[in-house]
N, C-alpha and C. Protein backbone atom coordinates (compact mmCIF):
# COMPACT_ATOMS: atom_id res chain seq x y z
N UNK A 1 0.85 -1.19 0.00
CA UNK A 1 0.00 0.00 0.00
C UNK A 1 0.88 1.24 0.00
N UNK A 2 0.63 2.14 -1.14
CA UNK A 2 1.51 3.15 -1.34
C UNK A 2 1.08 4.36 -0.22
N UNK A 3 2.10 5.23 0.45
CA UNK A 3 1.35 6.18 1.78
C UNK A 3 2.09 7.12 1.39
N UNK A 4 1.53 8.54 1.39
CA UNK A 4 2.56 9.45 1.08
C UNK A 4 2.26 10.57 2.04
N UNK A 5 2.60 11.44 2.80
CA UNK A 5 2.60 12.61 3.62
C UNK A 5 2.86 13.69 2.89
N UNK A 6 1.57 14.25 2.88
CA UNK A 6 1.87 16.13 2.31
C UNK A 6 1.98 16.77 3.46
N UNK A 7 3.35 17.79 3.51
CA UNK A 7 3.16 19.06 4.53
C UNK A 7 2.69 19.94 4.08
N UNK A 8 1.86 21.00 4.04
CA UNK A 8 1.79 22.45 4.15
C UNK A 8 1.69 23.28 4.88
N UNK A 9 2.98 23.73 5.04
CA UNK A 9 3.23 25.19 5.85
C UNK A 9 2.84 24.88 7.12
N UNK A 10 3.98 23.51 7.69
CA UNK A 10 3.97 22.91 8.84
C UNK A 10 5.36 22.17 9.54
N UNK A 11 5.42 21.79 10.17
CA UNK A 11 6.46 21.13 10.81
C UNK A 11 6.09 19.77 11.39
N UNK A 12 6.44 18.61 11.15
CA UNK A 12 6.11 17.46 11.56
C UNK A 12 6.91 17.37 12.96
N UNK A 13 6.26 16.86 13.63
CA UNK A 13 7.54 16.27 14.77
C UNK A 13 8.03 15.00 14.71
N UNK A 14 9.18 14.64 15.19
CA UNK A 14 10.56 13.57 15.10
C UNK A 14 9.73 12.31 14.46
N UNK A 15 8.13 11.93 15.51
CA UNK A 15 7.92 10.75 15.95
C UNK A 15 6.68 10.30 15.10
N UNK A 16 6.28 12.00 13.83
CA UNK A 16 4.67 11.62 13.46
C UNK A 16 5.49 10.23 12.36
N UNK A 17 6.36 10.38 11.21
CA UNK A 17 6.23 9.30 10.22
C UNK A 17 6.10 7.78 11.18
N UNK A 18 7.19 7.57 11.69
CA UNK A 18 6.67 6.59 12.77
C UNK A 18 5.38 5.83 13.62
N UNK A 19 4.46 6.90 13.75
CA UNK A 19 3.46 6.49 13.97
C UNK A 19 2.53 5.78 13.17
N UNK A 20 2.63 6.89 12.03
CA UNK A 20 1.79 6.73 10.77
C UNK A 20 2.15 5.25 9.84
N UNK A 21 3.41 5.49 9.86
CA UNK A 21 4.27 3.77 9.64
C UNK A 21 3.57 2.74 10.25
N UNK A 22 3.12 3.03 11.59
CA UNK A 22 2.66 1.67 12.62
C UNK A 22 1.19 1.20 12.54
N UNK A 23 0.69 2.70 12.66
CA UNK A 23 -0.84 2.94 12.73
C UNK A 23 -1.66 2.36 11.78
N UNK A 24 -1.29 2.76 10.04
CA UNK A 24 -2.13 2.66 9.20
C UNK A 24 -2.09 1.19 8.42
N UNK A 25 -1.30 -0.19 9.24
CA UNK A 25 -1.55 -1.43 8.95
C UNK A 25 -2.75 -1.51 8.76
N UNK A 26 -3.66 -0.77 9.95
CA UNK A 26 -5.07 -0.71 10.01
C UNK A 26 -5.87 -1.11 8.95
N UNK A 27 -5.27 -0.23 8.47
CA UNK A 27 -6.24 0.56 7.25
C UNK A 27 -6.71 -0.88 6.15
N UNK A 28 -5.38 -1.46 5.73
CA UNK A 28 -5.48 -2.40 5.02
C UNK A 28 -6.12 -3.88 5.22
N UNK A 29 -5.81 -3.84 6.76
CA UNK A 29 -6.58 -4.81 7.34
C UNK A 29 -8.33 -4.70 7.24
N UNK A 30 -8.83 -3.94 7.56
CA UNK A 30 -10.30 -3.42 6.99
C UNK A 30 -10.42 -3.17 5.56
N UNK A 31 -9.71 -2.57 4.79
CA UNK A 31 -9.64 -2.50 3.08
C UNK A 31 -8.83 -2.70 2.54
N UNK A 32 -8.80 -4.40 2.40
CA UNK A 32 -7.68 -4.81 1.66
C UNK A 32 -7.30 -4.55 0.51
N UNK A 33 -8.25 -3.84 -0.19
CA UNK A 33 -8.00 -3.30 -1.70
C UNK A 33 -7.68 -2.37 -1.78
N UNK A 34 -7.21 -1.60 -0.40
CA UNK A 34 -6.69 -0.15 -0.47
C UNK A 34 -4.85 0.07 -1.30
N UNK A 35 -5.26 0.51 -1.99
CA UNK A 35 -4.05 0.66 -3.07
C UNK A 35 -3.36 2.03 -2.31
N UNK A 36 -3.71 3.22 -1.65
CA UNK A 36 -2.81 4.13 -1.75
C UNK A 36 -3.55 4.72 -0.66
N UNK A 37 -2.57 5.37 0.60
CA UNK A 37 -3.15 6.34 1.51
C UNK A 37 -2.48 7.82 1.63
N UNK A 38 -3.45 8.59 1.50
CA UNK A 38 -2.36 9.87 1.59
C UNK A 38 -3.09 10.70 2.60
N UNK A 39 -1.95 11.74 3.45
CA UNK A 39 -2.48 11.98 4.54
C UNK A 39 -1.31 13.06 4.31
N UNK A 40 -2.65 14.74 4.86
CA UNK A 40 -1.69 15.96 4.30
C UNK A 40 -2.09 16.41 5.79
N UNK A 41 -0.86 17.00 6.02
CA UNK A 41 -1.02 17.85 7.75
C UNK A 41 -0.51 19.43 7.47
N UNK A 42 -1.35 20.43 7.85
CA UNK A 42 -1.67 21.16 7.82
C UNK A 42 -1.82 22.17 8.85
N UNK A 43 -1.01 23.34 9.19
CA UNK A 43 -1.83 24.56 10.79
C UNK A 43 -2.83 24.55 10.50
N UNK A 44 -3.05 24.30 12.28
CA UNK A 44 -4.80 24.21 12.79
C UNK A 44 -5.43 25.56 12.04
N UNK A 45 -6.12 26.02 11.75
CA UNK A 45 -6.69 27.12 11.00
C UNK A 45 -7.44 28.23 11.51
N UNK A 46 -7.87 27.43 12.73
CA UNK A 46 -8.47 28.23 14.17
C UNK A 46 -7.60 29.28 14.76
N UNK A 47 -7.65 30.13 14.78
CA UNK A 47 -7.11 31.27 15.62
C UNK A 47 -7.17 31.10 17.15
N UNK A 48 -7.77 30.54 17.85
CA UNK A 48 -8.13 30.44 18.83
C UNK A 48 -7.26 29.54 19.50
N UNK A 49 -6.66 28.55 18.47
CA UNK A 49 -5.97 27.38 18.96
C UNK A 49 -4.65 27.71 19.25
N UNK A 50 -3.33 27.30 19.81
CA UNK A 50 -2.22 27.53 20.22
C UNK A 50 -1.60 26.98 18.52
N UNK A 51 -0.32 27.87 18.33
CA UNK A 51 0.19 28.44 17.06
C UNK A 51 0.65 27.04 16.82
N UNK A 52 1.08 25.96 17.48
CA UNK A 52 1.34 24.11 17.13
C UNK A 52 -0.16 23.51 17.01
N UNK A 53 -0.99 23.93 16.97
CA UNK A 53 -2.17 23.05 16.76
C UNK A 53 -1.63 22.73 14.99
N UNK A 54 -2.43 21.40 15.04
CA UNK A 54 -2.27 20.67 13.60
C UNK A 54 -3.44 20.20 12.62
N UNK A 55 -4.01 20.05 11.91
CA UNK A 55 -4.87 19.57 11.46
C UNK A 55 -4.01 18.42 10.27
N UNK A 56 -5.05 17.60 10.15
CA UNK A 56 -4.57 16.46 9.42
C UNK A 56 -5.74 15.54 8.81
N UNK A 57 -5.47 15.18 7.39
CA UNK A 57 -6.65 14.66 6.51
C UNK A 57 -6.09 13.33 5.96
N UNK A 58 -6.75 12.56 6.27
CA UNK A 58 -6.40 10.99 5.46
C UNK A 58 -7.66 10.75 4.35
N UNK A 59 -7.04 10.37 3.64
CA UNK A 59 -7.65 10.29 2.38
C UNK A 59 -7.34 8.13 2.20
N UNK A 60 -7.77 7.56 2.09
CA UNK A 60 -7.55 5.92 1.60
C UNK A 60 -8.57 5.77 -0.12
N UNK A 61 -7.39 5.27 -0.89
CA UNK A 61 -8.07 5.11 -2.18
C UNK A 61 -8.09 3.60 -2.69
N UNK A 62 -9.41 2.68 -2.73
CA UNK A 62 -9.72 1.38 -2.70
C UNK A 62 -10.74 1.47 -3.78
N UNK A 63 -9.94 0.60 -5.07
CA UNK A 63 -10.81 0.68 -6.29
C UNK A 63 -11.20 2.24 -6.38
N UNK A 64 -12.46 2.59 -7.08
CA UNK A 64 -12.75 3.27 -7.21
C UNK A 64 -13.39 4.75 -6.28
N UNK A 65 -13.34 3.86 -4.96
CA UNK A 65 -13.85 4.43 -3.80
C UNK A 65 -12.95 5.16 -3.48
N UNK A 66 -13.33 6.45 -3.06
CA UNK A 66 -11.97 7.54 -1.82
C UNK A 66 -13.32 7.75 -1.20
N UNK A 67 -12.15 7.34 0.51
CA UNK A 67 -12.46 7.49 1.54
C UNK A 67 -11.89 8.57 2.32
N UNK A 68 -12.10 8.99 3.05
CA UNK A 68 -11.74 10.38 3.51
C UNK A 68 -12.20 10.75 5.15
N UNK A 69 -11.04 11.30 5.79
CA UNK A 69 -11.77 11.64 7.33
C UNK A 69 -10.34 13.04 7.67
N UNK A 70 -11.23 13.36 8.99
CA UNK A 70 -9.79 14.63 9.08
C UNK A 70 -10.52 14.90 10.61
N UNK A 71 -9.03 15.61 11.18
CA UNK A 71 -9.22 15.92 12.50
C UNK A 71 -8.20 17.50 12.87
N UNK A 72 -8.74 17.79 13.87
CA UNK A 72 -7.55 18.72 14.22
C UNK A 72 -7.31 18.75 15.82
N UNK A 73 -6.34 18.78 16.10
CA UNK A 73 -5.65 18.72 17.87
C UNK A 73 -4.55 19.82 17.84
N UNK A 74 -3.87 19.56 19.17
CA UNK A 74 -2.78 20.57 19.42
C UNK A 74 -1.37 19.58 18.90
N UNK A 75 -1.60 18.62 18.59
CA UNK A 75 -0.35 18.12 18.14
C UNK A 75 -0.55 16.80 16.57
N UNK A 76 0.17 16.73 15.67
CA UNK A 76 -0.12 15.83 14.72
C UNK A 76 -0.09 14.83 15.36
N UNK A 77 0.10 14.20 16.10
CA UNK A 77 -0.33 12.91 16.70
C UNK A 77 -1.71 12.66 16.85
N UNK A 78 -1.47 13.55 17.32
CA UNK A 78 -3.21 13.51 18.63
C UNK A 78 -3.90 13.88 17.28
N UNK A 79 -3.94 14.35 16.16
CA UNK A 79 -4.80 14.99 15.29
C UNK A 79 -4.80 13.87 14.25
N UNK A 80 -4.00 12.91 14.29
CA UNK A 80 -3.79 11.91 13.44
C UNK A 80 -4.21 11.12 13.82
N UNK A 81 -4.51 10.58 15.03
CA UNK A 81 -5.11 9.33 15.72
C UNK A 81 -6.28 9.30 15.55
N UNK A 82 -7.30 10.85 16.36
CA UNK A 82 -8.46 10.84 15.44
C UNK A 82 -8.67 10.85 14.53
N UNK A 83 -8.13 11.37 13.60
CA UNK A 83 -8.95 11.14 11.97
C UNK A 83 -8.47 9.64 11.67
N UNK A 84 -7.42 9.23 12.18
CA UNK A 84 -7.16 7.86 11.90
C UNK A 84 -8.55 6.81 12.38
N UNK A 85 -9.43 6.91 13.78
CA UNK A 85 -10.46 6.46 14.39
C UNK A 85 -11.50 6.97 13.48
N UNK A 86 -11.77 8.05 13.56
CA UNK A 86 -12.70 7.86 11.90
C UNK A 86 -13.02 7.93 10.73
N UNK A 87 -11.72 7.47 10.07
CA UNK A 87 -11.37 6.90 9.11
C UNK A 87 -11.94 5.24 9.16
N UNK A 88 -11.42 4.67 9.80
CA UNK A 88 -11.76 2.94 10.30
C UNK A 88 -12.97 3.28 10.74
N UNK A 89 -13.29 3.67 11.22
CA UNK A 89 -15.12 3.62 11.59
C UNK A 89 -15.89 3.86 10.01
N UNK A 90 -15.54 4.94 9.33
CA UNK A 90 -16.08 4.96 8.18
C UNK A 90 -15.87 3.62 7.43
N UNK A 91 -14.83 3.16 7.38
CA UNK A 91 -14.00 2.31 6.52
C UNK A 91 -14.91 1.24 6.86
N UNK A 92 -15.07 0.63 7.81
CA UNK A 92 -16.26 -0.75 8.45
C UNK A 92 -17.57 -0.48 8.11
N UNK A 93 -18.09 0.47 8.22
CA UNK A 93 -19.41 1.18 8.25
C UNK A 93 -19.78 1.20 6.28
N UNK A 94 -19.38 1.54 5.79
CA UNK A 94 -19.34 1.07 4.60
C UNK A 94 -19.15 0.48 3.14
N UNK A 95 -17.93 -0.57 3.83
CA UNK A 95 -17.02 -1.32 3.14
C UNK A 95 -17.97 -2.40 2.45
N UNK A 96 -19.09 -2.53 3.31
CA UNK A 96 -19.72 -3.93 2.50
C UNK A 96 -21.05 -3.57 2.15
N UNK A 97 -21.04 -1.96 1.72
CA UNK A 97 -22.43 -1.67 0.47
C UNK A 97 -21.53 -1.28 -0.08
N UNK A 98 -22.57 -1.38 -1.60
CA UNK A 98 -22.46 -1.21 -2.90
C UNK A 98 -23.33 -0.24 -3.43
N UNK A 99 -22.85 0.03 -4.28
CA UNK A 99 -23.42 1.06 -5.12
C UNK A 99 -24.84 0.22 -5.46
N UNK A 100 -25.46 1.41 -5.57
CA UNK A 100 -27.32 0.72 -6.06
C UNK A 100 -27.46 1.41 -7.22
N UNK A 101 -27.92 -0.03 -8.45
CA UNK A 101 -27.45 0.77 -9.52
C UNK A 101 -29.11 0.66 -10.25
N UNK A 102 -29.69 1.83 -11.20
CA UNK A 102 -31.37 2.02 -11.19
C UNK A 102 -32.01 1.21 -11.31
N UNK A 103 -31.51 -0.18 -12.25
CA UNK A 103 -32.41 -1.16 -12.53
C UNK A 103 -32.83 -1.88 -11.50
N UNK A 104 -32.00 -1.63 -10.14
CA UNK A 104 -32.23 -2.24 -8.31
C UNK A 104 -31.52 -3.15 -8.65
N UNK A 105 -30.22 -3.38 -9.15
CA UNK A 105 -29.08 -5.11 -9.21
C UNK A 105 -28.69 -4.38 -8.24
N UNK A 106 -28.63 -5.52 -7.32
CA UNK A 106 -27.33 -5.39 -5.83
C UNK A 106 -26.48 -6.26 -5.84
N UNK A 107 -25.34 -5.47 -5.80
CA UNK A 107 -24.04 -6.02 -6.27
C UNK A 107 -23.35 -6.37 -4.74
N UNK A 108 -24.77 -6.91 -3.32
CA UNK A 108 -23.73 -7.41 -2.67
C UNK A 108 -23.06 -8.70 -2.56
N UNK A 109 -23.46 -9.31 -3.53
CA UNK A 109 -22.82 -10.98 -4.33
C UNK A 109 -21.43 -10.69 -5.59
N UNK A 110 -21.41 -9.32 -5.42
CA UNK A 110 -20.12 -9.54 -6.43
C UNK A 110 -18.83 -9.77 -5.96
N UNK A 111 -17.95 -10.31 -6.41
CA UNK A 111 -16.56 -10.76 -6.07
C UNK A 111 -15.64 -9.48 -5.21
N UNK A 112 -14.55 -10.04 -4.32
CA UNK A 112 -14.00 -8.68 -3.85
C UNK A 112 -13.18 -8.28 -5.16
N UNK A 113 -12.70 -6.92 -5.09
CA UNK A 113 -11.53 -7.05 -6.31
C UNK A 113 -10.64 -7.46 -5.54
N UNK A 114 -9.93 -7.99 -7.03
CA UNK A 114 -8.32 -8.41 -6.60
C UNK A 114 -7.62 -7.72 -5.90
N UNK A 115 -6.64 -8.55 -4.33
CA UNK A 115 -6.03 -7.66 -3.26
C UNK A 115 -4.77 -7.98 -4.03
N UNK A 116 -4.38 -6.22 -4.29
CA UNK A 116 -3.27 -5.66 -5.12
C UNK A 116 -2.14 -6.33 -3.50
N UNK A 117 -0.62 -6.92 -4.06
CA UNK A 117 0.28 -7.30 -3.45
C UNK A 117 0.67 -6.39 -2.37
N UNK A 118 0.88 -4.71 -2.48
CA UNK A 118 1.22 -3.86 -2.06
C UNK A 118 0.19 -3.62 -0.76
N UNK A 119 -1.57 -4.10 -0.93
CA UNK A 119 -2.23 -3.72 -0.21
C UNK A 119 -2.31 -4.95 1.14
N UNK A 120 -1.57 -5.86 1.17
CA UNK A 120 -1.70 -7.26 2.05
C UNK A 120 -1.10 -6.41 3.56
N UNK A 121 -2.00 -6.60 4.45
CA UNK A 121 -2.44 -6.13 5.92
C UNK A 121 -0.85 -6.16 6.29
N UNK A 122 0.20 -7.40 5.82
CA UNK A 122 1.32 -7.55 5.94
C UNK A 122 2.43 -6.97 5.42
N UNK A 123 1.99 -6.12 4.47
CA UNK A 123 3.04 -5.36 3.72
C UNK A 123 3.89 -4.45 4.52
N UNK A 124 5.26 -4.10 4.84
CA UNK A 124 5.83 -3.19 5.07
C UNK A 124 5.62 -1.87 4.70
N UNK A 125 5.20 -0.61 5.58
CA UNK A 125 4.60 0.70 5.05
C UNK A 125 5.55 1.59 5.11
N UNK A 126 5.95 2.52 4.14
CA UNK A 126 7.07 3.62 3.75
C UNK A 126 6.48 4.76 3.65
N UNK A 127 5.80 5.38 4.62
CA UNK A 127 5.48 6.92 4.22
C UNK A 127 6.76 7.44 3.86
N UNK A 128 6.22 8.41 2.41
CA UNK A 128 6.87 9.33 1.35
C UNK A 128 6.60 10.55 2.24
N UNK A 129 7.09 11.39 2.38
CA UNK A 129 7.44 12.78 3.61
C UNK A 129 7.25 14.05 1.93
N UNK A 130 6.78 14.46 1.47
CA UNK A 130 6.71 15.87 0.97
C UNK A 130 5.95 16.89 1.03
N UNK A 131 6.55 17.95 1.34
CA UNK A 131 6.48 19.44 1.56
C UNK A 131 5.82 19.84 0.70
N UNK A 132 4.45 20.57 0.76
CA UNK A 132 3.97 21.38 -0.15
C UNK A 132 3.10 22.31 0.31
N UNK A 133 3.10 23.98 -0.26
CA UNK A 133 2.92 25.08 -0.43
C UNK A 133 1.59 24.87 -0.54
N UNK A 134 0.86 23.94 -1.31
CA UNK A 134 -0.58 24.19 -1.58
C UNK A 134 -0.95 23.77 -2.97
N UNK A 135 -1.91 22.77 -2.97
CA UNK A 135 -1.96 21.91 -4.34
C UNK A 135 -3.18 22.67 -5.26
N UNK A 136 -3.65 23.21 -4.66
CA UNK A 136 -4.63 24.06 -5.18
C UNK A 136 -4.43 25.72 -6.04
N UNK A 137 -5.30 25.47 -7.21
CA UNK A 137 -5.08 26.58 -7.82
C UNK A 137 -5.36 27.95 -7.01
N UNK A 138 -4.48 29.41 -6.74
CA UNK A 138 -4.82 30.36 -5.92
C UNK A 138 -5.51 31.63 -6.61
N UNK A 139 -7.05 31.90 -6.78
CA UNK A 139 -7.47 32.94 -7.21
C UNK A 139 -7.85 34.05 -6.58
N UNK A 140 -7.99 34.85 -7.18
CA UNK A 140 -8.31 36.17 -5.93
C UNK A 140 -9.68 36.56 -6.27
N UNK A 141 -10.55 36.97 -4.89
CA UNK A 141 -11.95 37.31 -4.88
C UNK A 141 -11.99 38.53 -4.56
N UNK A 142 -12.47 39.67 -4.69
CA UNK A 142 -12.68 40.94 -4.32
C UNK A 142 -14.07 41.50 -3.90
N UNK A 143 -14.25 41.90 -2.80
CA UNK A 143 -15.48 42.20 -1.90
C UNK A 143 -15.27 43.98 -1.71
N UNK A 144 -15.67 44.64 -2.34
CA UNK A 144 -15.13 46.03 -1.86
C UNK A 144 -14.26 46.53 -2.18
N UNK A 145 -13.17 46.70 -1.12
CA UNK A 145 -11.89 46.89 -1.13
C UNK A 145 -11.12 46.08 -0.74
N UNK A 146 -11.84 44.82 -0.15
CA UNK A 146 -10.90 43.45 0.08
C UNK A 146 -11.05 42.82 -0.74
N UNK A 147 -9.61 42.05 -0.46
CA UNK A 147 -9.23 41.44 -1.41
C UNK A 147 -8.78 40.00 -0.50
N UNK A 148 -9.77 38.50 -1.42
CA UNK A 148 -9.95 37.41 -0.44
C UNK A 148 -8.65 36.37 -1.21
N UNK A 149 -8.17 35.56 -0.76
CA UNK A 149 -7.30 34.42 -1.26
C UNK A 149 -8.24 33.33 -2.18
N UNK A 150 -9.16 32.38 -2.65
CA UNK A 150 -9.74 31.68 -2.96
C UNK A 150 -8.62 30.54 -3.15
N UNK A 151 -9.14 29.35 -2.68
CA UNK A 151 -8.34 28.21 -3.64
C UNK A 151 -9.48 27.17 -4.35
N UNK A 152 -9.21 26.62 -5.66
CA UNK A 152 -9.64 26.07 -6.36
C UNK A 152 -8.87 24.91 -6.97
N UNK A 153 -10.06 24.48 -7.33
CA UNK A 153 -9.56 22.51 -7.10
C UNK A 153 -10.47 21.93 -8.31
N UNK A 154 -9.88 21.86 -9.42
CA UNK A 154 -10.71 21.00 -10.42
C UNK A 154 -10.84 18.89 -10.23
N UNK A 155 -11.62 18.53 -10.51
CA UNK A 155 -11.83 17.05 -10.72
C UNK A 155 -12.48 16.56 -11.35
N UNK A 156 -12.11 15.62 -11.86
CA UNK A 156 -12.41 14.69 -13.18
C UNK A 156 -14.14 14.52 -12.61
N UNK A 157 -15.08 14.61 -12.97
CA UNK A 157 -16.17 14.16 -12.86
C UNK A 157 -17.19 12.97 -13.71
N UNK A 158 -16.74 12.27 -13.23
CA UNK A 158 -18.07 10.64 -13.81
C UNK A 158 -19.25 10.96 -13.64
N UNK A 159 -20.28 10.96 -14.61
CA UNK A 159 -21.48 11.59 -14.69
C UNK A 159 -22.11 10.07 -13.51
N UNK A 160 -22.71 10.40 -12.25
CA UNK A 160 -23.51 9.49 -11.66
C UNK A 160 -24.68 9.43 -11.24
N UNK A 161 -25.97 8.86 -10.82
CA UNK A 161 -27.10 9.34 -10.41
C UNK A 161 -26.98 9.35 -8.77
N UNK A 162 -28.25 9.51 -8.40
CA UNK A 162 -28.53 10.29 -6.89
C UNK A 162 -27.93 9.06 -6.04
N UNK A 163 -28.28 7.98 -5.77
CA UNK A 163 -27.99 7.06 -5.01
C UNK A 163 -26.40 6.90 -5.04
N UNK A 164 -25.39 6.95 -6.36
CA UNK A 164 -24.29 6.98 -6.39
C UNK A 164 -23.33 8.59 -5.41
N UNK A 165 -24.01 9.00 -5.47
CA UNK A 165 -23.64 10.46 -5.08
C UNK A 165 -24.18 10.44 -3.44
N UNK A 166 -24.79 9.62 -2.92
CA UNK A 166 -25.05 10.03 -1.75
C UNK A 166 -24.01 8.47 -1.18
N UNK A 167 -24.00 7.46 -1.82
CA UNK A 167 -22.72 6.41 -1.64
C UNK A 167 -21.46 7.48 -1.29
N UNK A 168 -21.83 8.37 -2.52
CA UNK A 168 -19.63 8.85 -2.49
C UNK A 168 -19.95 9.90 -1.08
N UNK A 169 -20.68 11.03 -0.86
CA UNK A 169 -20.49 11.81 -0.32
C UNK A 169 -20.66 11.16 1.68
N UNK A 170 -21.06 9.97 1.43
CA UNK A 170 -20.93 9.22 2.91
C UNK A 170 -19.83 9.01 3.24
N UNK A 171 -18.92 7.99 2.15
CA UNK A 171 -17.66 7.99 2.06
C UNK A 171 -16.57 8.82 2.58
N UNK A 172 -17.26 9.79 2.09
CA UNK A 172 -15.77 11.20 2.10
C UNK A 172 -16.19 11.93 3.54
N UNK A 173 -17.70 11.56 3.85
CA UNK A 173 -17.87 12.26 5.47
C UNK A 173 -18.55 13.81 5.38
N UNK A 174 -18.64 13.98 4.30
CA UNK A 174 -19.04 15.62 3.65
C UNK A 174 -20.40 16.02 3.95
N UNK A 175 -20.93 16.67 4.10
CA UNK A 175 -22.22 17.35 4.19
C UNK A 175 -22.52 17.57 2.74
N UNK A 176 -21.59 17.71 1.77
CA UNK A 176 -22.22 18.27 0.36
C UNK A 176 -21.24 18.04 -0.84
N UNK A 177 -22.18 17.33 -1.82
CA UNK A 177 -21.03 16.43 -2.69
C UNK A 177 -21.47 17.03 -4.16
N UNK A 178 -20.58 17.10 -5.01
CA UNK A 178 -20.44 17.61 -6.18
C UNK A 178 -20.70 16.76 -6.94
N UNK A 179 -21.47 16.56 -8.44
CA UNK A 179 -21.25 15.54 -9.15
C UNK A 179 -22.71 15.96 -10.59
N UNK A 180 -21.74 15.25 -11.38
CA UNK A 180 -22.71 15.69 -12.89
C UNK A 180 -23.84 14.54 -13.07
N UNK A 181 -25.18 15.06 -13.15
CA UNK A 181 -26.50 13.99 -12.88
C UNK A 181 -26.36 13.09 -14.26
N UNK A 182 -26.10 11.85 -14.22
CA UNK A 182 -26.29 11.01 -15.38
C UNK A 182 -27.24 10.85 -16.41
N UNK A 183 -28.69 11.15 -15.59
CA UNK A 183 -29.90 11.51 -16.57
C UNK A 183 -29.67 13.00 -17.58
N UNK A 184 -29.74 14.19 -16.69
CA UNK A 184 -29.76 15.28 -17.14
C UNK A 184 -28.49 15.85 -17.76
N UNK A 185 -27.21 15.43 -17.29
CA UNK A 185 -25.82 15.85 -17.62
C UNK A 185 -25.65 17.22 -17.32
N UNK A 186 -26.44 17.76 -15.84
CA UNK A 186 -25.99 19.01 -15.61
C UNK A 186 -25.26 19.02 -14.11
N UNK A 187 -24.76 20.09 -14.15
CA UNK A 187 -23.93 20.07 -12.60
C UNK A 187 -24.90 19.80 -11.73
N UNK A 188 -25.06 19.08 -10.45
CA UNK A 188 -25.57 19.03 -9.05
C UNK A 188 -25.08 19.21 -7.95
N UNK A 189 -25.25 19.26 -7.22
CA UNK A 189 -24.95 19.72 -6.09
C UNK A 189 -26.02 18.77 -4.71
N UNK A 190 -25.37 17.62 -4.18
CA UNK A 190 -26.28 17.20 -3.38
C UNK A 190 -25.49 17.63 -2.14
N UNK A 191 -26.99 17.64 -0.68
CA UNK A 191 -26.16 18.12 0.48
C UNK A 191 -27.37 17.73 1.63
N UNK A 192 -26.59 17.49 2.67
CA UNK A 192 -27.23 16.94 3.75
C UNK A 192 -28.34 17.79 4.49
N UNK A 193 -29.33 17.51 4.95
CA UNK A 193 -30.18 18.39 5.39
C UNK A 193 -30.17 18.24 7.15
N UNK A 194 -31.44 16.91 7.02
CA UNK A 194 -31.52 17.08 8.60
C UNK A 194 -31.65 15.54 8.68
N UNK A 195 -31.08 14.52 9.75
CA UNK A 195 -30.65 13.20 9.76
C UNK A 195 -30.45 12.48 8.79
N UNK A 196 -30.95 11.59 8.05
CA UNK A 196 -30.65 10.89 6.91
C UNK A 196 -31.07 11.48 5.44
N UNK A 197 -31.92 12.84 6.06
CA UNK A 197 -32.55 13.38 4.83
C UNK A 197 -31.23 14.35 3.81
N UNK A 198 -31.80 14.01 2.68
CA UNK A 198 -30.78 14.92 1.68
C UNK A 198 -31.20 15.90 0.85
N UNK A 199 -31.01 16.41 0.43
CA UNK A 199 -31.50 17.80 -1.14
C UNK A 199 -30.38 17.59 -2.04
N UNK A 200 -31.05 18.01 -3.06
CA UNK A 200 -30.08 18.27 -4.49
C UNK A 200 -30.51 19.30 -5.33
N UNK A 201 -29.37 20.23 -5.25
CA UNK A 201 -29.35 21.39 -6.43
C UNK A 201 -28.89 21.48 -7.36
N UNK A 202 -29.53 21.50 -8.81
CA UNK A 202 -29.26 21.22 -10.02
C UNK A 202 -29.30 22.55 -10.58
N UNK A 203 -28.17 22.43 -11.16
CA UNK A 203 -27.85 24.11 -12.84
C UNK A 203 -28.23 23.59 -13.66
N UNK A 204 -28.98 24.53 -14.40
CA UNK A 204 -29.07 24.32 -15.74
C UNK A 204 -29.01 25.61 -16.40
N UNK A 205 -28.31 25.68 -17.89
CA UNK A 205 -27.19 26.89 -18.40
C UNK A 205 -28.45 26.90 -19.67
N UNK A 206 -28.99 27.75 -19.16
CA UNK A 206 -30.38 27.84 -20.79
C UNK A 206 -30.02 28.29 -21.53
């Protein structure tokens, strides 16, 4: 299982790769098809918090699925452990549904995919350590006389319907998931309301 560590505009301490080395056997042991984990640590963003607070996002990519969780503490440890805890809670919680596809086939009789060599619970783990500034494109917004930072983030989008889109956006832990409607082929916008209930906002460019 390939693991790579993004910094931005942070400082790791001595002992985080180490942990992360030990910790995220986990991961594979619950998703054995997890091909690649990446996990970017980040200053806490809170003002409020002491200037070492950390935030930290694990991302696990299995087949086609990204999984996703994030936490923030006063230290990357402590900020890594939780998102590491629900990460694996997500990871159990919906490892064994499937996508529901319109005609109602449930694909929970289909085969696992093949467990890639790299992903075996036993594999030796090498977090990759790189430094980065910010992967996101930086635009500027203007309100007045201020002037805001924006960052922007393009992605490949697979046209999917509603049930697929509320699969991915569980996954990732999000309140509100992006994705092009398969029927209509226009942008949507689905987003969590109030307990299991959802909405979806659809563009259309007349």
């Amino acid at each position: 299982m390939d693991v790579e560590i993004t910094v931005r505009r942070a400082n790791l301490s001595a002992k985080f790769k180490d942990v992360v080395n030990a910790k995220l056997a986990k991961v594979a042991k619950v998703a054995p098809d997890a091909q690649a984990v990446h996990v970017v640590v980040t200053p806490q963003p809170n003002p409020a918090m002491a200037q070492s607070g950390q935030s930290v996002e694990i991302t696990v990519f299995a087949g086609k699925d990204c999984i996703r969780a994030d936490a923030a503490s006063d230290t990357d440890v402590a900020a890594f452990d939780e998102a590491l805890d629900k990460l694996l809670e997500r990871l159990r919680r919906f490892r064994g549904k499937r996508r529901s596809l319109k005609a109602g086939e449930a694909l929970e009789g289909a085969p696992a995919p093949a467990q890639s060599p790299q992903g075996a619970p036993d594999s030796p783990i090498d977090a990759k350590v790189k430094s980065e500034e910010g992967a996101e494109d930086l635009i500027e917004a203007h309100l007045g006389d201020a002037v805001f930072e924006v960052r922007r983030k393009i992605h490949e989008a697979e046209p999917m319907d509603v049930d697929e889109a509320i699969y991915e956006m569980e996954l990732l832990g999000h309140d509100f998931f992006l994705f092009v409607d398969k029927e209509t082929g226009n942008p949507s916008c689905l987003y969590r309301r109030h307990a299991m209930s959802y909405g979806v906002l659809e563009l259309k460019n007349n």
